[in-house]
PDB file of N, CA and C in Angstrom:
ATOM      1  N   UNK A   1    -190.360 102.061 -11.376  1.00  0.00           N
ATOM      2  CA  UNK A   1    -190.615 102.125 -12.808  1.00  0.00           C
ATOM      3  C   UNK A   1    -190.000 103.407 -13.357  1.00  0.00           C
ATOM      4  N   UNK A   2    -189.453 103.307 -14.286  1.00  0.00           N
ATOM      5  CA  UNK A   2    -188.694 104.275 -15.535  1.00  0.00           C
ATOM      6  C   UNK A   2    -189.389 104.693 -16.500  1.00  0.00           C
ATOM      7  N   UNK A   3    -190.176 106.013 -17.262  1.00  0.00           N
ATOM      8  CA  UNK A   3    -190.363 106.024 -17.876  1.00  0.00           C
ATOM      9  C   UNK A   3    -189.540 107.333 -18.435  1.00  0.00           C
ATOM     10  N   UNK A   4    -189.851 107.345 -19.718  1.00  0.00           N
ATOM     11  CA  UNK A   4    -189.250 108.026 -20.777  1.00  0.00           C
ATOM     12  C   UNK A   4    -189.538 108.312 -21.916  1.00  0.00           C
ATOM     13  N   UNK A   5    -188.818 109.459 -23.077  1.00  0.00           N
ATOM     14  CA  UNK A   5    -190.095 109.575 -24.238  1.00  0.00           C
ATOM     15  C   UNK A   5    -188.743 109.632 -25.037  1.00  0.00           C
ATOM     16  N   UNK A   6    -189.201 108.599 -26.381  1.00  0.00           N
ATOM     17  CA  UNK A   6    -187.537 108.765 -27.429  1.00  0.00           C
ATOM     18  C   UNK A   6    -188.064 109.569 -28.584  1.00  0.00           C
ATOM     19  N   UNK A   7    -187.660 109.668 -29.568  1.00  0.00           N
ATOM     20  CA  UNK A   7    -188.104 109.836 -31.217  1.00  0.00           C
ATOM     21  C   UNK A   7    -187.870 109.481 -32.034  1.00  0.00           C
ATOM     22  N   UNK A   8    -188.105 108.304 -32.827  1.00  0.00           N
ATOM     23  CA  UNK A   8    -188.034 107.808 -33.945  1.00  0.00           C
ATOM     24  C   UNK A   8    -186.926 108.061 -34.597  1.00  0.00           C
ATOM     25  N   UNK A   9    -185.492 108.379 -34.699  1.00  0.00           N
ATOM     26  CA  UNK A   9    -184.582 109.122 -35.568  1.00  0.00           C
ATOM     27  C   UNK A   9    -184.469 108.409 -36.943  1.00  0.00           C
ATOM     28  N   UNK A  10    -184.722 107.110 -37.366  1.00  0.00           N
ATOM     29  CA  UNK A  10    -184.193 106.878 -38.529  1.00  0.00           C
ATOM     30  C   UNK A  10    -185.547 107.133 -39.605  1.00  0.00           C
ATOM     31  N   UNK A  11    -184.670 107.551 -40.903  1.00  0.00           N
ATOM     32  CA  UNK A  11    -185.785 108.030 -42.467  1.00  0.00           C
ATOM     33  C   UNK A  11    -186.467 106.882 -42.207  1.00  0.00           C
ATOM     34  N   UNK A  12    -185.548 105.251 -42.492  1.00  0.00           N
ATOM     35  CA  UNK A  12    -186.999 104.328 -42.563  1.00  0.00           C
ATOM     36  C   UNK A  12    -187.734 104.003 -41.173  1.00  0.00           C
ATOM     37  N   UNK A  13    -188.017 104.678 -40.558  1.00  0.00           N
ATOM     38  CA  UNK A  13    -188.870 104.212 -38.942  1.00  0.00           C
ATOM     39  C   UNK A  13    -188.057 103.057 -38.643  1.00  0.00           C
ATOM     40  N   UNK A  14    -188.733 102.578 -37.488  1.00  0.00           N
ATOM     41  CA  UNK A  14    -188.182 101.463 -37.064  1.00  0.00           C
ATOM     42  C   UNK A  14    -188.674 100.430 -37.660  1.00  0.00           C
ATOM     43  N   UNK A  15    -187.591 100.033 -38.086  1.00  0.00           N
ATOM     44  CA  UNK A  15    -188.105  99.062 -39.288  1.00  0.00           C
ATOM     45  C   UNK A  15    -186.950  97.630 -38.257  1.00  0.00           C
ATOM     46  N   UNK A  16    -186.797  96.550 -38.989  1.00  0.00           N
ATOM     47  CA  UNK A  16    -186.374  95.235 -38.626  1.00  0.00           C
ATOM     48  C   UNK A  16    -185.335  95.424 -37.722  1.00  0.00           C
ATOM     49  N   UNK A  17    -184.086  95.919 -39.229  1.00  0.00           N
ATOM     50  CA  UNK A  17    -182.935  96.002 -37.937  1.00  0.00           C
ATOM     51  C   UNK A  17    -182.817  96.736 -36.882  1.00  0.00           C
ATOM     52  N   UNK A  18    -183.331  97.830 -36.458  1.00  0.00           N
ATOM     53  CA  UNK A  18    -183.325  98.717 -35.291  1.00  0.00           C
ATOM     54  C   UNK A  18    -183.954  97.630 -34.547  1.00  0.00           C
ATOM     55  N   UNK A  19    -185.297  96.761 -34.722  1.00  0.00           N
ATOM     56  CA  UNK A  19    -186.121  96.157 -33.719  1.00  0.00           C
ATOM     57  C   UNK A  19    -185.446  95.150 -33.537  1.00  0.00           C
ATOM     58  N   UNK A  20    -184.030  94.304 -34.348  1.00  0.00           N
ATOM     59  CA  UNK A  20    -183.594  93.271 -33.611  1.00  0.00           C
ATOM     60  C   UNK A  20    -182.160  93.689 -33.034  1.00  0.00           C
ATOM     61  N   UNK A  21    -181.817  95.267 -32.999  1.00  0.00           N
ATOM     62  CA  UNK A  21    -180.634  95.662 -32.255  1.00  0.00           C
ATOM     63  C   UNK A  21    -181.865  96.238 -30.957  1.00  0.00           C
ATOM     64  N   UNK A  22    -182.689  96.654 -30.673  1.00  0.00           N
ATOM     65  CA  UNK A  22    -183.634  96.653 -29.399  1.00  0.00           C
ATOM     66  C   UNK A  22    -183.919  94.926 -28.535  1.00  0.00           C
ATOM     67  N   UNK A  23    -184.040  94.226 -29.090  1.00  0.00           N
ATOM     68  CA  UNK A  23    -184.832  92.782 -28.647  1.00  0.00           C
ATOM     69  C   UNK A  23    -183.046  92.302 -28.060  1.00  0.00           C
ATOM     70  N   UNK A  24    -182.245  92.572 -29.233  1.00  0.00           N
ATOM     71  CA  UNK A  24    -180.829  91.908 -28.495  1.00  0.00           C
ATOM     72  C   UNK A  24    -180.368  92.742 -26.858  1.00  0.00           C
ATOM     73  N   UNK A  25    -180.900  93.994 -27.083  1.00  0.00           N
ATOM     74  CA  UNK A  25    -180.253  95.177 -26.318  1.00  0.00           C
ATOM     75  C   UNK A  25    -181.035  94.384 -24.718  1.00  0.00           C
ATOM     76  N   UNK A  26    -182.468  94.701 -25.016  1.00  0.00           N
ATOM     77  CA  UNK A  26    -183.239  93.962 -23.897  1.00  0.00           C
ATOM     78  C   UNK A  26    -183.162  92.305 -23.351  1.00  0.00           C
ATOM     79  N   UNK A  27    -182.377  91.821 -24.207  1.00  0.00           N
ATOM     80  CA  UNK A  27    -182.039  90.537 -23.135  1.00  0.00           C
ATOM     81  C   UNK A  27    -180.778  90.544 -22.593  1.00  0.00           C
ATOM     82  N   UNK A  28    -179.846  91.561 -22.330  1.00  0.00           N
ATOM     83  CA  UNK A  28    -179.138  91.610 -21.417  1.00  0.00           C
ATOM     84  C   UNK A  28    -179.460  92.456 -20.074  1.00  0.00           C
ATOM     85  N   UNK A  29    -180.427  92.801 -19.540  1.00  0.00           N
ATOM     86  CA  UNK A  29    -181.361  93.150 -18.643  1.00  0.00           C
ATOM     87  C   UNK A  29    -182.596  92.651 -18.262  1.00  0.00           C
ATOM     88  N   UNK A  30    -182.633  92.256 -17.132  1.00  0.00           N
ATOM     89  CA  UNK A  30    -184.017  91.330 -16.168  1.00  0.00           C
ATOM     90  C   UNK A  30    -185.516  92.083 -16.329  1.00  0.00           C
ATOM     91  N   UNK A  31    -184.944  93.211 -16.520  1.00  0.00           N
ATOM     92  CA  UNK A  31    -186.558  94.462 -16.623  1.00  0.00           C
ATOM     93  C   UNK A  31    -186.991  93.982 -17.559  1.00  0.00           C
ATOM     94  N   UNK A  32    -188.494  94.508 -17.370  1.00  0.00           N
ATOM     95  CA  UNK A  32    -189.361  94.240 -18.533  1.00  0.00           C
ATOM     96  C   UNK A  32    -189.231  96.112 -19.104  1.00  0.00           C
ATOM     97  N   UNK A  33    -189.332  95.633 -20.478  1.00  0.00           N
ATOM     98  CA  UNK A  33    -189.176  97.325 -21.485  1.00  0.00           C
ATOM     99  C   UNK A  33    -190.338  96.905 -21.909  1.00  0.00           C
ATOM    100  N   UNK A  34    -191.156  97.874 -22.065  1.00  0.00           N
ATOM    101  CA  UNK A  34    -192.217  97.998 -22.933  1.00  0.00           C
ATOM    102  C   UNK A  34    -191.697  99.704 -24.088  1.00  0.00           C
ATOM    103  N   UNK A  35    -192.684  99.544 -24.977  1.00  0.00           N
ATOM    104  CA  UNK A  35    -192.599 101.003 -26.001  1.00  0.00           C
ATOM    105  C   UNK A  35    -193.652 101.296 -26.174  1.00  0.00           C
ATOM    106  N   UNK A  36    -194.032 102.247 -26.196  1.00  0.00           N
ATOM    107  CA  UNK A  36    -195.775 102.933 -26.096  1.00  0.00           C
ATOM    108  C   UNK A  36    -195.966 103.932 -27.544  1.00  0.00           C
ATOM    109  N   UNK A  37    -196.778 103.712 -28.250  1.00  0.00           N
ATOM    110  CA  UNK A  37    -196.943 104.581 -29.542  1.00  0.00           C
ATOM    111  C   UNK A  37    -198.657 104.275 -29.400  1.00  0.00           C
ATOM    112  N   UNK A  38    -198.999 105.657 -29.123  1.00  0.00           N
ATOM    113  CA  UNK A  38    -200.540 106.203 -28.828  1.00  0.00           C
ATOM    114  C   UNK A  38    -201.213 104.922 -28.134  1.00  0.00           C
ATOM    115  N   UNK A  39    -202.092 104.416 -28.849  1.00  0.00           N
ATOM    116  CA  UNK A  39    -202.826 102.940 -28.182  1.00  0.00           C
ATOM    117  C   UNK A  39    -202.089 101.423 -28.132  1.00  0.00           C
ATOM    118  N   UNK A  40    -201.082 101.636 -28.842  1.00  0.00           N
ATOM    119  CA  UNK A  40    -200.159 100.369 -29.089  1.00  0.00           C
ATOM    120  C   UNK A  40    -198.954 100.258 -27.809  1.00  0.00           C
ATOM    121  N   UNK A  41    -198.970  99.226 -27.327  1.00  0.00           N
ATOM    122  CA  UNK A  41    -197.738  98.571 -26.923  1.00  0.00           C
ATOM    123  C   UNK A  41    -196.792  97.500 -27.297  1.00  0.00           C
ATOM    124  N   UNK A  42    -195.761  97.660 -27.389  1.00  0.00           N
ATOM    125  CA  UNK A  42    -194.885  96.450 -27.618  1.00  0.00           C
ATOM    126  C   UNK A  42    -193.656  96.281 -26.370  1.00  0.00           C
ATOM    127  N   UNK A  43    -193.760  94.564 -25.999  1.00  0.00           N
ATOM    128  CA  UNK A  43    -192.850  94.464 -25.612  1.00  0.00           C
ATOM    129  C   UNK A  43    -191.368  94.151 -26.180  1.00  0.00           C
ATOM    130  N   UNK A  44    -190.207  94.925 -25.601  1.00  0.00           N
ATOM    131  CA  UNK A  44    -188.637  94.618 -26.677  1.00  0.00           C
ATOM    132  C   UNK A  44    -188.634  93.844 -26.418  1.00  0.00           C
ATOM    133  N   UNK A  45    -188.661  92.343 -25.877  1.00  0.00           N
ATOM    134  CA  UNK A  45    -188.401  91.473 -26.505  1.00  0.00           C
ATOM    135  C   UNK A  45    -188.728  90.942 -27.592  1.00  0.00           C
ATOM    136  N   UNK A  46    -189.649  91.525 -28.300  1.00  0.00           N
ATOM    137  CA  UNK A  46    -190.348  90.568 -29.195  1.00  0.00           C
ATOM    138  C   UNK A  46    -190.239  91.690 -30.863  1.00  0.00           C
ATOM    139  N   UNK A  47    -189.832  91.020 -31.317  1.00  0.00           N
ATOM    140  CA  UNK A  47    -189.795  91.970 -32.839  1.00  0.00           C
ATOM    141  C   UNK A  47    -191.234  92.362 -33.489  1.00  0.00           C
ATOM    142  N   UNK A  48    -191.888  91.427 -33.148  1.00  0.00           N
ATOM    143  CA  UNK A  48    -193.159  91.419 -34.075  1.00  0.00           C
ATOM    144  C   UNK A  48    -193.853  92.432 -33.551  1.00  0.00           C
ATOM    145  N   UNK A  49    -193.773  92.778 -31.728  1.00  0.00           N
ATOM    146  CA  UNK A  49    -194.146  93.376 -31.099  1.00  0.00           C
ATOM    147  C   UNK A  49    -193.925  95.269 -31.980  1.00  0.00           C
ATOM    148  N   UNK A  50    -192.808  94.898 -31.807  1.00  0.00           N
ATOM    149  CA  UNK A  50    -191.723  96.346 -31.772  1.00  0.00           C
ATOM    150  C   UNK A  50    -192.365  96.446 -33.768  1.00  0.00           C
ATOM    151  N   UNK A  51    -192.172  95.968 -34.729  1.00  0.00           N
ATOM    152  CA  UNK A  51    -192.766  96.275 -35.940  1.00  0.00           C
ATOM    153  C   UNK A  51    -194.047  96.574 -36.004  1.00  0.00           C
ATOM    154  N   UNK A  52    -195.137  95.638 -35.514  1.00  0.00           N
ATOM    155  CA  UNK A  52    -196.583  96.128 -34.999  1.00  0.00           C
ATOM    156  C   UNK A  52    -196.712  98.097 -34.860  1.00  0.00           C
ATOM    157  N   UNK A  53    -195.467  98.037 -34.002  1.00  0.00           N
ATOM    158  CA  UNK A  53    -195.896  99.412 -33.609  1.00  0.00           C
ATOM    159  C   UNK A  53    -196.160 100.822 -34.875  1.00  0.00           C
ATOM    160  N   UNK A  54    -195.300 100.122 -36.152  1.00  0.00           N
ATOM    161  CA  UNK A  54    -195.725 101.050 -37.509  1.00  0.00           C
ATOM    162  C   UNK A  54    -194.986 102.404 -36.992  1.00  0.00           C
ATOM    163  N   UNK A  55    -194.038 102.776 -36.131  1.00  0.00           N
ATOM    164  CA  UNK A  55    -193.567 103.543 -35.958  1.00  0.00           C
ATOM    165  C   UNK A  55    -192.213 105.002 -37.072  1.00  0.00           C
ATOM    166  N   UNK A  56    -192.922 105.244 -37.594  1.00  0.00           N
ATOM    167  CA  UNK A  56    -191.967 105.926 -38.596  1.00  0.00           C
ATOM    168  C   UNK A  56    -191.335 107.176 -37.945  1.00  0.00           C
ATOM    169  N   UNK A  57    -190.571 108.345 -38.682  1.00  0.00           N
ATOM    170  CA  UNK A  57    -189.418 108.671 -37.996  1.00  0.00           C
ATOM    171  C   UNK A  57    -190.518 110.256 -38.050  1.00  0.00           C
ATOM    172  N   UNK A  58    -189.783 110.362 -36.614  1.00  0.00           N
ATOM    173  CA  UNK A  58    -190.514 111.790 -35.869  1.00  0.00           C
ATOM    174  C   UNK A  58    -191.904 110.974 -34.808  1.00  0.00           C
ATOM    175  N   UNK A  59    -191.760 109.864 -34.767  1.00  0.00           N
ATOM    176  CA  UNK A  59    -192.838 109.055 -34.343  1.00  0.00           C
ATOM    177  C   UNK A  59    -192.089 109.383 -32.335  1.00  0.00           C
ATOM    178  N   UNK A  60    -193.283 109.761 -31.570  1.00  0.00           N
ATOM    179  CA  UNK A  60    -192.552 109.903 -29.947  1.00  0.00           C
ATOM    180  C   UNK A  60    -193.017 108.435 -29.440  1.00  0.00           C
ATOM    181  N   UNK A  61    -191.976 107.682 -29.029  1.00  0.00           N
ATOM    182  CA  UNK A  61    -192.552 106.548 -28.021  1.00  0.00           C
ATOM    183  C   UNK A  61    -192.057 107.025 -26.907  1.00  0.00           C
ATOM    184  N   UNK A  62    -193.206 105.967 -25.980  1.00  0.00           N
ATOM    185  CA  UNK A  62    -192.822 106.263 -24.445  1.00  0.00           C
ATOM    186  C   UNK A  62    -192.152 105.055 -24.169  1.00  0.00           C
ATOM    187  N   UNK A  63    -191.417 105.200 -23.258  1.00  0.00           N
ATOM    188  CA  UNK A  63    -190.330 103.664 -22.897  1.00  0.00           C
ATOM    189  C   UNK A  63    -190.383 103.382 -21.467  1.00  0.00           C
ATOM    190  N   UNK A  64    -191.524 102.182 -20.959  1.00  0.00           N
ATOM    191  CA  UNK A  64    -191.729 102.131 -19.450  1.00  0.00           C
ATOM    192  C   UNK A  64    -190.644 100.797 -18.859  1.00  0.00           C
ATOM    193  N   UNK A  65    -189.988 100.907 -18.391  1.00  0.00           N
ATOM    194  CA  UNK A  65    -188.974 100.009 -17.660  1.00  0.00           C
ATOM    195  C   UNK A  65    -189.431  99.662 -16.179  1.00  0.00           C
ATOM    196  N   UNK A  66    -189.512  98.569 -15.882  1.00  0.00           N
ATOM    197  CA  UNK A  66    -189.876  98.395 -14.802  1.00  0.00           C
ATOM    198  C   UNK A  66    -188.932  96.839 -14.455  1.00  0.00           C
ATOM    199  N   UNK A  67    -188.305  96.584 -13.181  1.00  0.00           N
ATOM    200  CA  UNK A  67    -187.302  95.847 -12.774  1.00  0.00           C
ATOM    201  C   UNK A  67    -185.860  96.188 -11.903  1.00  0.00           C
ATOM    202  N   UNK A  68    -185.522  95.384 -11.671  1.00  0.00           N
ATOM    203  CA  UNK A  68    -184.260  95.485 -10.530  1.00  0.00           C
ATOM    204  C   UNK A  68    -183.336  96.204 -11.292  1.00  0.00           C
ATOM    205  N   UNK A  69    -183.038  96.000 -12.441  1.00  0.00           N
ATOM    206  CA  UNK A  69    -181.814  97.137 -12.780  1.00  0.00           C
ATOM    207  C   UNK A  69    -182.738  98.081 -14.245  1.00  0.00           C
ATOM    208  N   UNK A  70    -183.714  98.607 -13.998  1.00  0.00           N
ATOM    209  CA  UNK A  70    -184.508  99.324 -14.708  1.00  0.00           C
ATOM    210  C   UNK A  70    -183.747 100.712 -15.391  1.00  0.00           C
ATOM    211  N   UNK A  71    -183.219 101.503 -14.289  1.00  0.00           N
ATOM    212  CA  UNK A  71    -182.133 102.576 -14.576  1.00  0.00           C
ATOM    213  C   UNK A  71    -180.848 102.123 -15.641  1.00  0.00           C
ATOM    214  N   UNK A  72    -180.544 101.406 -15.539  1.00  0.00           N
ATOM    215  CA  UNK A  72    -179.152 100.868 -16.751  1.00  0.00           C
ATOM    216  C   UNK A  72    -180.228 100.864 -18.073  1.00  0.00           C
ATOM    217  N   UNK A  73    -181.031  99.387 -17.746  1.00  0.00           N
ATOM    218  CA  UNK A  73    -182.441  99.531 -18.878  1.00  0.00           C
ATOM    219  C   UNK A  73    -182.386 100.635 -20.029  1.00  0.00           C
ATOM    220  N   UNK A  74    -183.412 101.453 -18.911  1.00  0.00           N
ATOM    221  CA  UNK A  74    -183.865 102.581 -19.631  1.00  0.00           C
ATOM    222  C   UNK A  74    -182.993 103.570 -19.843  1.00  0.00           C
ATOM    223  N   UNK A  75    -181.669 103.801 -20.102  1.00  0.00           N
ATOM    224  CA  UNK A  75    -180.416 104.467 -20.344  1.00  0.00           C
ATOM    225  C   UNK A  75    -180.191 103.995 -21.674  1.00  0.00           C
ATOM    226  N   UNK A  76    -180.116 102.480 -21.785  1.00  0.00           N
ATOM    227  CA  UNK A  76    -179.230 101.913 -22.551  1.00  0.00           C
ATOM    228  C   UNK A  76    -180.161 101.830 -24.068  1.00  0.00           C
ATOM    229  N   UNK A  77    -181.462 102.145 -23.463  1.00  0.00           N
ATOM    230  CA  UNK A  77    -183.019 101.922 -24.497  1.00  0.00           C
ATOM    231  C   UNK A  77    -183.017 103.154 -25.410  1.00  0.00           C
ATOM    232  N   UNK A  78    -182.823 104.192 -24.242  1.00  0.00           N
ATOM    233  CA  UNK A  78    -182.605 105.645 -25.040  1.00  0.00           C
ATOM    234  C   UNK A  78    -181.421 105.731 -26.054  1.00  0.00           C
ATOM    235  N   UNK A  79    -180.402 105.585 -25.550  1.00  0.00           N
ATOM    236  CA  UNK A  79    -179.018 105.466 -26.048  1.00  0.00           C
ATOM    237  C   UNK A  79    -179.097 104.772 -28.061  1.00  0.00           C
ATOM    238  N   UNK A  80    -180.003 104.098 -27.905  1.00  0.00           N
ATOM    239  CA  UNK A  80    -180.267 103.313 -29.545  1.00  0.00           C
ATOM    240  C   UNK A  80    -180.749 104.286 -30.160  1.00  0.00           C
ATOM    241  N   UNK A  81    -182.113 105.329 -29.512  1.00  0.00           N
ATOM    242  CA  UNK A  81    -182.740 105.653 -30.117  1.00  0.00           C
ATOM    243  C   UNK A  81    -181.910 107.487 -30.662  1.00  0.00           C
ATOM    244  N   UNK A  82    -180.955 107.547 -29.899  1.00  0.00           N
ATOM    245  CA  UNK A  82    -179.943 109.177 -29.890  1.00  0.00           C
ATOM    246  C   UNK A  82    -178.722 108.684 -30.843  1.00  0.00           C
ATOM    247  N   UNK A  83    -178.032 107.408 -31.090  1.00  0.00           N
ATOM    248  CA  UNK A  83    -176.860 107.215 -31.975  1.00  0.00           C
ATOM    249  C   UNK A  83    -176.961 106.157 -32.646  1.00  0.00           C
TER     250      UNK A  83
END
């Protein structure tokens, strides 16, 4: 298992399109991604999941990857949240 901590970078939080460039990002990898914001989890696959989370910008999630190619995963998870 992979974990990791990102930060929110965009003014509007993660709002739709970030959560359906995450959900696309995570189905080209077998791992399961989860995103952690205090008591909330969402899994990336799921948008509703990833909006649930009410995450606005300066917001820290944790990013747990767990699976056979988990390391690419959780690289490629961070990578959205830095450019």
């Amino acid at each position: 298992m992979k974990l990791t901590k990102v930060i929110v970078p965009w003014p509007e939080g993660l709002h739709l399109r970030h959560a359906v460039k995450l959900v696309k990002t995570a189905a080209r990898f077998q791992s399961t991604i989860l995103l952690k914001c205090g008591d909330r989890i969402a899994d990336v696959r799921s948008i509703i999941s990833i909006i649930a989370l009410c995450a606005t910008i300066g917001t820290t999630l944790e990013v747990e990857v767990s699976g056979d190619d988990e390391a690419d995963a959780a690289q490629t998870v961070e990578q959205l949240f830095l450019g």
